[in-house]
Protein backbone atom coordinates (compact mmCIF):
# COMPACT_ATOMS: atom_id res chain seq x y z
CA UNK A 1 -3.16 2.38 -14.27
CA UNK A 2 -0.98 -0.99 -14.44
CA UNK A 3 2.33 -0.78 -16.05
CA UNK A 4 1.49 2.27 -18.18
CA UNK A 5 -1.64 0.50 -19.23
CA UNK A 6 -5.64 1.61 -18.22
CA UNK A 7 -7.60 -1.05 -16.19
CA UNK A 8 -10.77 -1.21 -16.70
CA UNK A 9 -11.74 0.84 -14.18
CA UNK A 10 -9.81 3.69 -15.61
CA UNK A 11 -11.70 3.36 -18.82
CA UNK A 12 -14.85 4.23 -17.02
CA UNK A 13 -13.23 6.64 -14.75
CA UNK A 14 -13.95 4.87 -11.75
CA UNK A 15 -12.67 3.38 -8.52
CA UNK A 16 -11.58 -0.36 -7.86
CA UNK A 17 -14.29 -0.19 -4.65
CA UNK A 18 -16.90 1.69 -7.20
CA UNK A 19 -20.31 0.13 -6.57
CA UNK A 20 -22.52 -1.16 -9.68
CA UNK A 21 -24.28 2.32 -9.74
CA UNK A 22 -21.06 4.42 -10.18
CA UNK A 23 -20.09 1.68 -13.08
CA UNK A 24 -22.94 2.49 -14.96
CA UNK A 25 -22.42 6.42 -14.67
CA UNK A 26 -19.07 5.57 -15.50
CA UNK A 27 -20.60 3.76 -18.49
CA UNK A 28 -22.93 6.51 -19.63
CA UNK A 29 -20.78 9.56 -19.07
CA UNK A 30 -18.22 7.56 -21.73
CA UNK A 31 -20.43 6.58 -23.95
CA UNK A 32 -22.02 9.36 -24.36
CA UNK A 33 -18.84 10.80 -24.74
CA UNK A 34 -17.49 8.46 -27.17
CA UNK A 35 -20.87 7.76 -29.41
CA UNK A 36 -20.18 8.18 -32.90
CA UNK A 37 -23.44 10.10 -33.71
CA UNK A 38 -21.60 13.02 -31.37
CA UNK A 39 -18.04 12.49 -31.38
CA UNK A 40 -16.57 12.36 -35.25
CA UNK A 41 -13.31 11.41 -34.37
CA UNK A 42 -12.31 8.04 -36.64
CA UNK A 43 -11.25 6.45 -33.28
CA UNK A 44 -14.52 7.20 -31.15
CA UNK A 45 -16.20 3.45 -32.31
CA UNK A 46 -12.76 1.81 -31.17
CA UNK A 47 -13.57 3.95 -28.01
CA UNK A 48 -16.60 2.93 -27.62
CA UNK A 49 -16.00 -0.61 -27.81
CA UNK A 50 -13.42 -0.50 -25.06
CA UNK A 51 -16.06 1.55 -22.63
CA UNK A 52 -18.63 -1.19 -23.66
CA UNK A 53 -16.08 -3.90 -23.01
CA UNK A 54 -15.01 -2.42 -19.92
CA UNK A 55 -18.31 -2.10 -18.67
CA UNK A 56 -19.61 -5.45 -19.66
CA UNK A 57 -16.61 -6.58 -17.62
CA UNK A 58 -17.10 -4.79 -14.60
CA UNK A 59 -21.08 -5.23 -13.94
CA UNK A 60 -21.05 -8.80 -14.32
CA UNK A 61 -19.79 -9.91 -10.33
CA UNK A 62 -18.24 -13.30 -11.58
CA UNK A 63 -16.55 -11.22 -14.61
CA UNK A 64 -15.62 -8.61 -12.07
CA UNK A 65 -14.26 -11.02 -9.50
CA UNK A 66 -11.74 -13.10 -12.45
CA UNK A 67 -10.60 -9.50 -13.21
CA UNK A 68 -10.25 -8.43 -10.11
CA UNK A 69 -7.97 -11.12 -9.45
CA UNK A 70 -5.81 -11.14 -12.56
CA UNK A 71 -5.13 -7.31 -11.63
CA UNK A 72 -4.14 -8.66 -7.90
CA UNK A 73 -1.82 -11.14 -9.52
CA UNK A 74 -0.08 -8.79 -11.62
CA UNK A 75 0.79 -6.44 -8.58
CA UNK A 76 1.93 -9.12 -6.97
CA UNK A 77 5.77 -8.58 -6.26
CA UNK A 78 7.72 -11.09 -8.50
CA UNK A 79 10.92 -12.71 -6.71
CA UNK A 80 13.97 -11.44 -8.29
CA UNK A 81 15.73 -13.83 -10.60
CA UNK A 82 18.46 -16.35 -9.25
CA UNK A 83 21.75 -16.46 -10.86
């Protein structure tokens, strides 16, 4: 979690050092969880999409890498401001 928000990785209930293998479980557990022909909550398709979205991220390496680095640079400690 960053700032109160899921990464990716959290969507699919995995590690930041998961390998390709535990993103797809990841991938399957939630969507399986999540599929609209078993879960009939309104908000399981908006679900869904995120876990697809998250895992279309994640098992792509160049995808992975960019997002890997945008998360760095957001925990990177910001200098306080001057005044």
């Amino acid at each position: 979690m960053l700032n109160g928000r899921l990464t990716l990785y959290d969507v699919l209930g995995v590690t930041e050092t998961a390998t390709l293998d535990e993103i797809r479980a990841g991938f399957r557990k939630n969507a399986a969880r999540f599929h609209p022909d078993v879960n009939k909550d309104p908000m399981a398709p908006e679900a869904l999409r995120i876990v697809t979205n998250a895992y279309d991220v994640l098992s792509h390496a160049q995808y992975r890498r960019q997002y890997d680095a945008q998360l760095a640079a957001m925990r990177a400690p910001r200098p306080a401001p001057q005044q």
